[in-house]
C-alpha atoms as a PDB file:
ATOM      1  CA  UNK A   1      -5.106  -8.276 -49.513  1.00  0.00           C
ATOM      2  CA  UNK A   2      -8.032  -9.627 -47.863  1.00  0.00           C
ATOM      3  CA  UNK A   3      -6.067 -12.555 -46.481  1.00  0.00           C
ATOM      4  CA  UNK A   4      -3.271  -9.950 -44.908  1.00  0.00           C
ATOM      5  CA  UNK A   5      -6.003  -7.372 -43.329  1.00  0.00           C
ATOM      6  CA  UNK A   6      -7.191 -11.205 -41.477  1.00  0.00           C
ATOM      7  CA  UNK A   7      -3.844 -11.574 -40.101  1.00  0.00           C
ATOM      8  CA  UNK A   8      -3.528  -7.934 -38.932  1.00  0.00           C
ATOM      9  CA  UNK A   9      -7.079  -8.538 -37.480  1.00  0.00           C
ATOM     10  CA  UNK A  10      -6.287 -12.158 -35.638  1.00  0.00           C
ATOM     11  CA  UNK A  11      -2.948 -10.897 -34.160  1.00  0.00           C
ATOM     12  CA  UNK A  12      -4.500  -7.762 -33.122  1.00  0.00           C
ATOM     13  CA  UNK A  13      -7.153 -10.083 -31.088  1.00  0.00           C
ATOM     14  CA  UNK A  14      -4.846 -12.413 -30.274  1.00  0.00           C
ATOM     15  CA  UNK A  15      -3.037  -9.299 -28.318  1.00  0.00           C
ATOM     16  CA  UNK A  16      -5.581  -7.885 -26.619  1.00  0.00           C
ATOM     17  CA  UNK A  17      -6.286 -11.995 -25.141  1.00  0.00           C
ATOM     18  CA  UNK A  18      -2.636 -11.908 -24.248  1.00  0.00           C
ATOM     19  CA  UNK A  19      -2.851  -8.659 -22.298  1.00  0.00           C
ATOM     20  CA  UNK A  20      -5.913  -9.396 -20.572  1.00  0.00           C
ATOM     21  CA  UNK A  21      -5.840 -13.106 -19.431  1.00  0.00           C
ATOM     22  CA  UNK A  22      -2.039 -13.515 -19.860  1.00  0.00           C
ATOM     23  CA  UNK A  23      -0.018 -15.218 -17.001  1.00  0.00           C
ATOM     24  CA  UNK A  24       1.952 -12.974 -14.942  1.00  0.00           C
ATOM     25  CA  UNK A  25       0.240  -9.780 -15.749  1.00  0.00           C
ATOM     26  CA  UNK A  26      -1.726  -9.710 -12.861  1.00  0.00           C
ATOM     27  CA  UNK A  27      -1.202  -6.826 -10.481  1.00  0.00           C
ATOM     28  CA  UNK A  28      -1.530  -7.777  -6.582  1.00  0.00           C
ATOM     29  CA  UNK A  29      -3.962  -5.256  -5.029  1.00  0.00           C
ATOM     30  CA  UNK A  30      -1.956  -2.716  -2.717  1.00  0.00           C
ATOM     31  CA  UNK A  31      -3.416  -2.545   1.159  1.00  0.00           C
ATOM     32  CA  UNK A  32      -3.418   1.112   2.100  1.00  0.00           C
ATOM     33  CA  UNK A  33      -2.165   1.172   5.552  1.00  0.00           C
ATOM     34  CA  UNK A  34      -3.354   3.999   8.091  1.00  0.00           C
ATOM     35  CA  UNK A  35      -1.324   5.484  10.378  1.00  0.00           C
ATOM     36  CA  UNK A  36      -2.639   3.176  13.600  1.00  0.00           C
ATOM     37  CA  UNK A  37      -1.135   0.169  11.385  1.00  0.00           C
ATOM     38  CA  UNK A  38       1.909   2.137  10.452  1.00  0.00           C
ATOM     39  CA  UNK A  39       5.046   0.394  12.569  1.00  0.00           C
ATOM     40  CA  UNK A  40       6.752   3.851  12.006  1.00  0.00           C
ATOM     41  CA  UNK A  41       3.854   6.172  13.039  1.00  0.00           C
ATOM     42  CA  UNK A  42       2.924   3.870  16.254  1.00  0.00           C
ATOM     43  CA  UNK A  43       7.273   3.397  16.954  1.00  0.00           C
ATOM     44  CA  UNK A  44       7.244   7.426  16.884  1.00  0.00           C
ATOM     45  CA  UNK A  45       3.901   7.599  19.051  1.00  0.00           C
ATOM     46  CA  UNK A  46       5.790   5.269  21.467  1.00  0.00           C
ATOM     47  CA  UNK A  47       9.146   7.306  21.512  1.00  0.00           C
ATOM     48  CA  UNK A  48       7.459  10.404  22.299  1.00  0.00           C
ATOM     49  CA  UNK A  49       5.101   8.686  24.730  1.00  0.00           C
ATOM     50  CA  UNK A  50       8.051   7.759  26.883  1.00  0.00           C
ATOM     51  CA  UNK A  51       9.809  10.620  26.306  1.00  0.00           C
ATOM     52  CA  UNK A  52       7.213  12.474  28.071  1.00  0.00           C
ATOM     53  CA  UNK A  53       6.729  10.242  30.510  1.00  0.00           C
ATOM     54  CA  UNK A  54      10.548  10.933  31.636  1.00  0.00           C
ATOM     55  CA  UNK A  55      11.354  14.068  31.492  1.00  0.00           C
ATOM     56  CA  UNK A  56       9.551  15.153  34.709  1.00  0.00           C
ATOM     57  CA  UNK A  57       6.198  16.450  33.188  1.00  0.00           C
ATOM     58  CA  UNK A  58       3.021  14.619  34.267  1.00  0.00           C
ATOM     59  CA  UNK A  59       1.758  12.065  31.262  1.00  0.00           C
ATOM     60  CA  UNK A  60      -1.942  11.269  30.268  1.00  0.00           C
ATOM     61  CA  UNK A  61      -1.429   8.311  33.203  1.00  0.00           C
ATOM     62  CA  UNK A  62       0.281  10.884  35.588  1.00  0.00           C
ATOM     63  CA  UNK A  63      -1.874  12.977  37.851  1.00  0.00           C
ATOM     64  CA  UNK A  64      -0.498  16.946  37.590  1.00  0.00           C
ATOM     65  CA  UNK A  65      -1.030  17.609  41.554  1.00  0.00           C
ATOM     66  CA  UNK A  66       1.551  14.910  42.356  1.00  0.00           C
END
């Protein structure tokens, strides 16, 4: 009995080992990107940037009097 409650005991370390140092378990970090790094947000920025720009009313680069 005592020789069967080591084995449960070694494989129950030998587990935990496994799940912690293991190869392949490793997780790669995620980089949170904002929305000035986002190639969608600054491609829709862009759009409606021009699209203001061309339809006739004055842009931040336009002066209003003209």
């Amino acid at each position: 009995m005592l020789y069967l409650l080591a084995i449960v005991g070694a494989l129950t370390i030998a587990v935990l080992l496994w799940k912690a140092f293991g190869p392949g378990l490793r997780s790669q970090p995620t980089r949170v990107i904002g929305p000035d790094d986002d190639p969608d947000f600054l491609w829709e920025v862009d759009r409606q940037f021009r699209r203001n720009s061309t339809d006739g009313t004055p842009g931040p680069e336009q002066d209003p009097g003209d």
